[in-house]
Protein backbone atom coordinates (compact mmCIF):
# COMPACT_ATOMS: atom_id res chain seq x y z
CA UNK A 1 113.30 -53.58 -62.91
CA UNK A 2 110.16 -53.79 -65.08
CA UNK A 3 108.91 -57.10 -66.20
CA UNK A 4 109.66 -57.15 -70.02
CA UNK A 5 106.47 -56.84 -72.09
CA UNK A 6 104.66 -59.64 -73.67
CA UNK A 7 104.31 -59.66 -77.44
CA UNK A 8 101.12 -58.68 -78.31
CA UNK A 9 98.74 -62.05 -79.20
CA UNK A 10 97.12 -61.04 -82.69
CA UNK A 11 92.90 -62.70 -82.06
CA UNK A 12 92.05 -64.79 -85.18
CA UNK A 13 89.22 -64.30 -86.61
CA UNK A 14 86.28 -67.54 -86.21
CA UNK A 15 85.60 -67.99 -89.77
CA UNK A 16 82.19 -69.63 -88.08
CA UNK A 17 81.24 -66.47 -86.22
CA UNK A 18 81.94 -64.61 -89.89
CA UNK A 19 79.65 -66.40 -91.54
CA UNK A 20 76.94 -65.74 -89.29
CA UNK A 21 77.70 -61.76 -88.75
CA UNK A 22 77.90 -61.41 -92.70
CA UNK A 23 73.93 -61.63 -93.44
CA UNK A 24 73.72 -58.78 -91.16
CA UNK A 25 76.70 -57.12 -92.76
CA UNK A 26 75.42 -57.47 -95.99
CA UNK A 27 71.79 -55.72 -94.24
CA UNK A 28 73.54 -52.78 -93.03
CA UNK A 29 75.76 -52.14 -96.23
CA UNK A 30 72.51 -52.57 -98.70
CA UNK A 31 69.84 -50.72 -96.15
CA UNK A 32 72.32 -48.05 -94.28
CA UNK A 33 74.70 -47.10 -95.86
CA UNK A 34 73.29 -47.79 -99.37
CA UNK A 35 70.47 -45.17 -99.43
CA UNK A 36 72.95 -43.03 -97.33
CA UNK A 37 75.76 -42.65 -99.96
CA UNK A 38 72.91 -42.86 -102.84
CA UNK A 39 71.33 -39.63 -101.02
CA UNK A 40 74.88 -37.86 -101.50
CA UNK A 41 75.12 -38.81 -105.17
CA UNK A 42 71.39 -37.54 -106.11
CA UNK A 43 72.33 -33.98 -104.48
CA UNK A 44 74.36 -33.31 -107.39
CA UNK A 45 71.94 -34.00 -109.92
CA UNK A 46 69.34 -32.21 -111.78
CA UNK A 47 66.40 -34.90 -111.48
CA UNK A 48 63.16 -33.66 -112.34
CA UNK A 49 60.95 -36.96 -110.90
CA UNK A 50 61.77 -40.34 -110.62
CA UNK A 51 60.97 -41.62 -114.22
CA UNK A 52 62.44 -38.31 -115.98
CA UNK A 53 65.90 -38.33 -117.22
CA UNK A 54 68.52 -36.82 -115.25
CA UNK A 55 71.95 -35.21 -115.33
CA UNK A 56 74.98 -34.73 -113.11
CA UNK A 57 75.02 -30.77 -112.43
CA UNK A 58 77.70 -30.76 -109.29
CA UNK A 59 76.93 -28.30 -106.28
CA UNK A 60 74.24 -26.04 -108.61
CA UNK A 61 71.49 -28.01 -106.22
CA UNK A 62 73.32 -26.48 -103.07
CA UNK A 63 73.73 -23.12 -104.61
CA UNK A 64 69.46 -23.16 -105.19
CA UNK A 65 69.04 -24.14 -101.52
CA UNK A 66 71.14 -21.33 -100.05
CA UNK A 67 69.62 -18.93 -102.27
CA UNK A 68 66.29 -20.02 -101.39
CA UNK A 69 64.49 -18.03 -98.69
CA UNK A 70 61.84 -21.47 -98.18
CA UNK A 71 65.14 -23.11 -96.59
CA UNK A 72 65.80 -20.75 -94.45
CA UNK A 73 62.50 -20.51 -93.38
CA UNK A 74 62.30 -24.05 -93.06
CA UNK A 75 66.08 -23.51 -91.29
CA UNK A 76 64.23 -21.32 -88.74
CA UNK A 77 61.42 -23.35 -87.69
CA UNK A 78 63.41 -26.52 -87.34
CA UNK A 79 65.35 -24.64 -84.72
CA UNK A 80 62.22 -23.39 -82.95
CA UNK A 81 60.28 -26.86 -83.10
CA UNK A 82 63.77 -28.70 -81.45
CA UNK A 83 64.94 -25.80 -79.32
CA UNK A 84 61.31 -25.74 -77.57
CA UNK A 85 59.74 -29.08 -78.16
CA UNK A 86 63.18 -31.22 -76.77
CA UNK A 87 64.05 -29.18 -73.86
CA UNK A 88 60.42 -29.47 -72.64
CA UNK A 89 59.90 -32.75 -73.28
CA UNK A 90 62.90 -34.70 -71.78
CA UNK A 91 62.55 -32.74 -67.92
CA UNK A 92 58.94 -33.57 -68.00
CA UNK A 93 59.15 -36.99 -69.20
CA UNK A 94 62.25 -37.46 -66.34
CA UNK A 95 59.45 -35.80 -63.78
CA UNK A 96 56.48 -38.10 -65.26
CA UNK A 97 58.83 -41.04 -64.92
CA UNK A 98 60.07 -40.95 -61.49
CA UNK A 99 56.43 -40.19 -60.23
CA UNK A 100 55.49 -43.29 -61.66
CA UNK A 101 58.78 -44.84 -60.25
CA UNK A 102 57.36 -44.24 -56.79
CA UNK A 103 54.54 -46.42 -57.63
CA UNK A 104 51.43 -44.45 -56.58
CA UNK A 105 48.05 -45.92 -56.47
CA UNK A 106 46.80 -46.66 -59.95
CA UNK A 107 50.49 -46.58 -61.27
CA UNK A 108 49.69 -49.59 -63.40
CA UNK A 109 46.68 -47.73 -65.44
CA UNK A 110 49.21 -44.62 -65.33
CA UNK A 111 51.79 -46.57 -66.93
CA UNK A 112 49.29 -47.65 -69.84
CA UNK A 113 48.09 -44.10 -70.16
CA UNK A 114 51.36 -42.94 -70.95
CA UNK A 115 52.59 -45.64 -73.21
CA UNK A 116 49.21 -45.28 -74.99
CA UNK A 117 50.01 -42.39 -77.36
CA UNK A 118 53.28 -44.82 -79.04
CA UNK A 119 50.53 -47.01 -79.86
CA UNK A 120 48.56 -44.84 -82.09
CA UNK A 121 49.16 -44.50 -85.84
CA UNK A 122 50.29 -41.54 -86.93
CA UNK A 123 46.84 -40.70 -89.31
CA UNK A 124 45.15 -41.66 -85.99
CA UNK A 125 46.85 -38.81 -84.22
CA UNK A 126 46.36 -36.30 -86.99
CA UNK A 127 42.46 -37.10 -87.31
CA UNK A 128 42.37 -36.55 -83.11
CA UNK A 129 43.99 -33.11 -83.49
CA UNK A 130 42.53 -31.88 -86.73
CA UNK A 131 39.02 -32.25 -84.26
CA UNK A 132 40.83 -30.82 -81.79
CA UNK A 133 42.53 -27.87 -83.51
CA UNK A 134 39.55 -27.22 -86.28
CA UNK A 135 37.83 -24.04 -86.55
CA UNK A 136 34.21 -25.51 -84.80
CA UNK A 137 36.78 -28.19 -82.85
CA UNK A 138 37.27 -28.75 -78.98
CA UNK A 139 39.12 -26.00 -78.16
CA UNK A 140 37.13 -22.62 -79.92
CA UNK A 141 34.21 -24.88 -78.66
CA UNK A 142 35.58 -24.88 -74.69
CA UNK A 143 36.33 -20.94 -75.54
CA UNK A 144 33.19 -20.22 -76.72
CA UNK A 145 31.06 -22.06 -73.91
CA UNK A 146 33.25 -19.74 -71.29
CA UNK A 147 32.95 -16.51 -73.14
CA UNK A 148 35.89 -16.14 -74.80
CA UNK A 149 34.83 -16.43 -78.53
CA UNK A 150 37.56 -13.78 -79.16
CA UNK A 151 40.42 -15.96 -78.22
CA UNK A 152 38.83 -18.52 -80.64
CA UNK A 153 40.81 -19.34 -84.47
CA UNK A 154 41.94 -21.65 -87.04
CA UNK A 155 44.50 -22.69 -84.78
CA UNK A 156 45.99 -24.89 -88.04
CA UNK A 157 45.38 -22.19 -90.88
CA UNK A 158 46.52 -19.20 -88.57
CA UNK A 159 50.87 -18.66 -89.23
CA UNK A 160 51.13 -17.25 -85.86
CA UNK A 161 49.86 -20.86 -84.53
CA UNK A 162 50.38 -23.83 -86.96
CA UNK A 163 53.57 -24.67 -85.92
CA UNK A 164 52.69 -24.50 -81.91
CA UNK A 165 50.30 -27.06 -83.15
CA UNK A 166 52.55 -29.05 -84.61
CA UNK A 167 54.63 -28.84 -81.32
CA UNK A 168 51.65 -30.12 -79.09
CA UNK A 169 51.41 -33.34 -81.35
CA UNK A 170 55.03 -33.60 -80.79
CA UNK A 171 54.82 -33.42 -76.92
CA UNK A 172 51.85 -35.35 -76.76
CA UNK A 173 53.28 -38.35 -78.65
CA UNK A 174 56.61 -38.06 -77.00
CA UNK A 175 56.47 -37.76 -73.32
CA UNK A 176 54.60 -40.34 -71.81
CA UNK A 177 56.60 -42.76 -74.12
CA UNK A 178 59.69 -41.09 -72.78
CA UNK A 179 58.58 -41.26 -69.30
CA UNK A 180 57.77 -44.82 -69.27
CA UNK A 181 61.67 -45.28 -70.67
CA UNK A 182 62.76 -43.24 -67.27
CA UNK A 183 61.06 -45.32 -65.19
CA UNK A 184 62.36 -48.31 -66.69
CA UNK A 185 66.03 -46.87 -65.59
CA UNK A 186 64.81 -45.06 -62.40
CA UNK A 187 63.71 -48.74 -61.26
CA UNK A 188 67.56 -49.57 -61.20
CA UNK A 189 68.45 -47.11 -58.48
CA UNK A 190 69.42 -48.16 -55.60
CA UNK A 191 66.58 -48.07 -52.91
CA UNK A 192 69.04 -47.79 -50.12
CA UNK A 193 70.06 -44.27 -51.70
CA UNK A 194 66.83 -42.92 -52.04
CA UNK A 195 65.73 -44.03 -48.04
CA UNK A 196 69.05 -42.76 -47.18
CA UNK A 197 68.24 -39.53 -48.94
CA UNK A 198 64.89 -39.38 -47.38
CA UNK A 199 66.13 -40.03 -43.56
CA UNK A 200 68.68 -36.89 -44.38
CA UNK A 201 65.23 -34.61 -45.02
CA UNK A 202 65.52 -34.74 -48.67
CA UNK A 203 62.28 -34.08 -50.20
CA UNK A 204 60.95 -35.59 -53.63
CA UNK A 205 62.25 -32.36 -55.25
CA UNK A 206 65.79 -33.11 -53.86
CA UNK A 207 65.66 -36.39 -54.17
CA UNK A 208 64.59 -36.14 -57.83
CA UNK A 209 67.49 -33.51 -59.25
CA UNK A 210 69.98 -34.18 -56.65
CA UNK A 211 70.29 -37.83 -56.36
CA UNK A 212 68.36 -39.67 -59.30
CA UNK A 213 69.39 -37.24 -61.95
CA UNK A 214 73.09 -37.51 -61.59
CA UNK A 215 72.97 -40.90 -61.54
CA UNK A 216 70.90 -40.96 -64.81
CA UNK A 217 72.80 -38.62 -66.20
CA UNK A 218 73.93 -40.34 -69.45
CA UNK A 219 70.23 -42.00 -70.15
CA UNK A 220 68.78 -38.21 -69.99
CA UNK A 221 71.59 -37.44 -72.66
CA UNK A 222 70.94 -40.42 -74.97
CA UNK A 223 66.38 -39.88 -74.78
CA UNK A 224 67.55 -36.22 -75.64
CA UNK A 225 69.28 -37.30 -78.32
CA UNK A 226 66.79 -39.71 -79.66
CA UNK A 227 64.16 -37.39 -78.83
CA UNK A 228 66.20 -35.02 -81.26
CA UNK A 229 66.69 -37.19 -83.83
CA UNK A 230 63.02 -37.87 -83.85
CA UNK A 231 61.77 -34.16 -84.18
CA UNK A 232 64.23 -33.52 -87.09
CA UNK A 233 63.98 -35.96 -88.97
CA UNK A 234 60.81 -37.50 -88.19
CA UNK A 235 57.93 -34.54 -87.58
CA UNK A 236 57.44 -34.17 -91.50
CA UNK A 237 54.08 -36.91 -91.37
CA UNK A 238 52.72 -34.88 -88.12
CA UNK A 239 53.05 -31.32 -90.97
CA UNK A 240 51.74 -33.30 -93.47
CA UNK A 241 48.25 -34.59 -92.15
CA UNK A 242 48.08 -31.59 -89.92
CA UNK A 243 49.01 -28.06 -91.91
CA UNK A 244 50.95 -29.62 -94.89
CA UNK A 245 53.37 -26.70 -94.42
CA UNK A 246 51.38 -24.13 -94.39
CA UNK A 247 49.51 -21.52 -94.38
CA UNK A 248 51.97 -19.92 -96.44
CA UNK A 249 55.71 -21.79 -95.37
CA UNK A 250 54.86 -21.16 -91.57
CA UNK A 251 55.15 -24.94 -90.80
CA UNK A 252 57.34 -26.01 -93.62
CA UNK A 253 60.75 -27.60 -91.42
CA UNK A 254 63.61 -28.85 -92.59
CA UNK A 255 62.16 -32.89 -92.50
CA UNK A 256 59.21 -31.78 -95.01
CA UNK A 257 60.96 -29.55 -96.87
CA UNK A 258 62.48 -33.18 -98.22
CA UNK A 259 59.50 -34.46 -98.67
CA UNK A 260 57.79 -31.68 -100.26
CA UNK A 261 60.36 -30.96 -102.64
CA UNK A 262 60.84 -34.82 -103.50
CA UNK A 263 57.21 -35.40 -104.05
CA UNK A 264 55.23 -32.65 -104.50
CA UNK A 265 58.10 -30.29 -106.57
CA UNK A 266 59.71 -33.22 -108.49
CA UNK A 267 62.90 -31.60 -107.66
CA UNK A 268 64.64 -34.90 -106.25
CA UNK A 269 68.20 -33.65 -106.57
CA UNK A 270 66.88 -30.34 -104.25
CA UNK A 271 65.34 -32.67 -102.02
CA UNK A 272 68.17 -34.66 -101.40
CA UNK A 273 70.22 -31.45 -101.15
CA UNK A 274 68.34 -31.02 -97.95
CA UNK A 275 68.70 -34.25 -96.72
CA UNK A 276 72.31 -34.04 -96.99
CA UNK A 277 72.51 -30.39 -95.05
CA UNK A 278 69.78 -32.21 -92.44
CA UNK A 279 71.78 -35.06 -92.15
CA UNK A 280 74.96 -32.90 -90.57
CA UNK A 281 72.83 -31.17 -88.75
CA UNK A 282 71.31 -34.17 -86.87
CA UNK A 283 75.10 -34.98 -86.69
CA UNK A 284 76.25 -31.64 -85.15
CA UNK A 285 73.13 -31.63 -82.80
CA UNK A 286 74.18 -35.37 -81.76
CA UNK A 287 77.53 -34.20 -80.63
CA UNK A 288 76.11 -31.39 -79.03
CA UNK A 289 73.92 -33.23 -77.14
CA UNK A 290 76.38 -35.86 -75.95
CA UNK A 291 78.80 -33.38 -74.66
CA UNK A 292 76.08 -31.42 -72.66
CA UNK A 293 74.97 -35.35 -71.03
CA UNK A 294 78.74 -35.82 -70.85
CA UNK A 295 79.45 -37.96 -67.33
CA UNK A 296 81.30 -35.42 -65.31
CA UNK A 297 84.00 -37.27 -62.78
């Protein structure tokens, strides 16, 4: 016969412990989800700049934005810059990372190498790559010096190239941060598993996929995500300094379309119409993610 169940204890509450969560309450309520629910309320209005009057006009802001063929070209490049720029950048960085796991000689000035690029302003980065990218930069300059002046062009006023540039920033800044953050995690394996791995003839390529990846499975899921998160929502300074959207829209992604619209257009209830479609998106791309990186028992 089953022991008869025990009445469920109900926790009190430490009116101590409370008072010291509530400052940090009051944080998140006034910083997160403050702007958050403000950004849903400005999508329905017709707001014309921040000092100008404005007026409640409902869902017309979301009507403009699907009828507007900037978003969708925005739409478009958004999914090229995360369905190229994330998928490249999280393998490498896990590659990067366990190399420097296996602490080679020099892995100490590797380590700082990699890390370096996080440490950079943002304007710092743009000035690098506007000499890199310009028209008389590094790279027609390397071209021309080899003979191949007609491979040379305004890599950053050409559409067929502005947002590959773009990209490269992207990579650049991203994966040697990223791999540093993988070999923080790879240092947690086990060494008995990898030696035992190597005595069965594994080789680093084995070794790599077939042992270390599975078993940092769910920290390649949540850099992908973050990674994600950052490209969306976060590549709009990298367009600004760099092509500011153009030539033409070819750059323009979903992150500066905000901006652009905000503070270049005045149209603040357009711009936050955005933000609110870019906000489910990062959402749906979240979810995505995490059920890809699922653990798999």
């Amino acid at each position: 016969m089953a022991p008869p169940r025990q009445p469920a204890t109900r926790r009190r509450v430490n009116p101590a412990l409370l008072g010291l969560s509530l400052p940090a309450i009051i944080w998140y309520i006034a910083f997160t989800l403050g702007p958050l629910l403000a950004m849903f309320y400005i999508a329905l209005l017709k707001w014309p700049g921040l000092i100008a009057p404005r007026s409640f006009i409902g869902l017309d802001n979301f009507v403009k934005v699907f009828t507007d063929p900037v978003f969708f070209t925005a739409v478009k490049n958004s999914i090229i810059q995360v369905g190229i720029v994330v998928p490249v950048m999280i393998p490498v960085a896990f590659m990067l990372g366990y190399y420097v796991n296996l602490k080679p000689r020099g892995h100490r000035v590797l380590r700082v190498i990699l890390f370096t690029p996080a440490l950079i302003s943002l304007a710092a980065k743009s000035v690098v790559f506007l000499s890199i990218f310009a028209p008389n930069g590094l790279i027609n300059g390397f071209l021309a010096n080899i003979g191949l002046d007609q491979l040379s062009k305004p890599w950053l006023a050409s559409t067929s190239t502005a947002l590959g540039t773009v990209m490269v920033v992207d990579l650049w800044s991203g994966i040697g941060y990223t791999a540093i953050l993988f070999s923080a995690r790879l240092a947690a394996v086990p060494v008995e598993v990898m030696e035992a791995a190597e005595l069965d003839g594994c080789a680093h390529w084995g070794r790599m996929w077939r042992i270390a990846y599975p078993i940092c499975r769910d920290y390649f899921g949540v850099l992908a995500m973050l990674q994600f998160i950052w490209v969306l929502f976060s590549s709009a300074g990298s367009i600004l300094l760099l092509t500011n959207g153009g030539p033409g829209n070819s750059s323009t992604n979903l992150s500066f379309l905000v901006y652009d619209k905000a503070f270049t257009q005045s149209d603040l209830g357009y711009s936050q119409a955005v933000g609110v479609i870019l906000f489910f998106v990062g959402i749906l791309g979240m979810v995505i993610i995490r059920r890809v990186f699922a653990a798999r028992h």
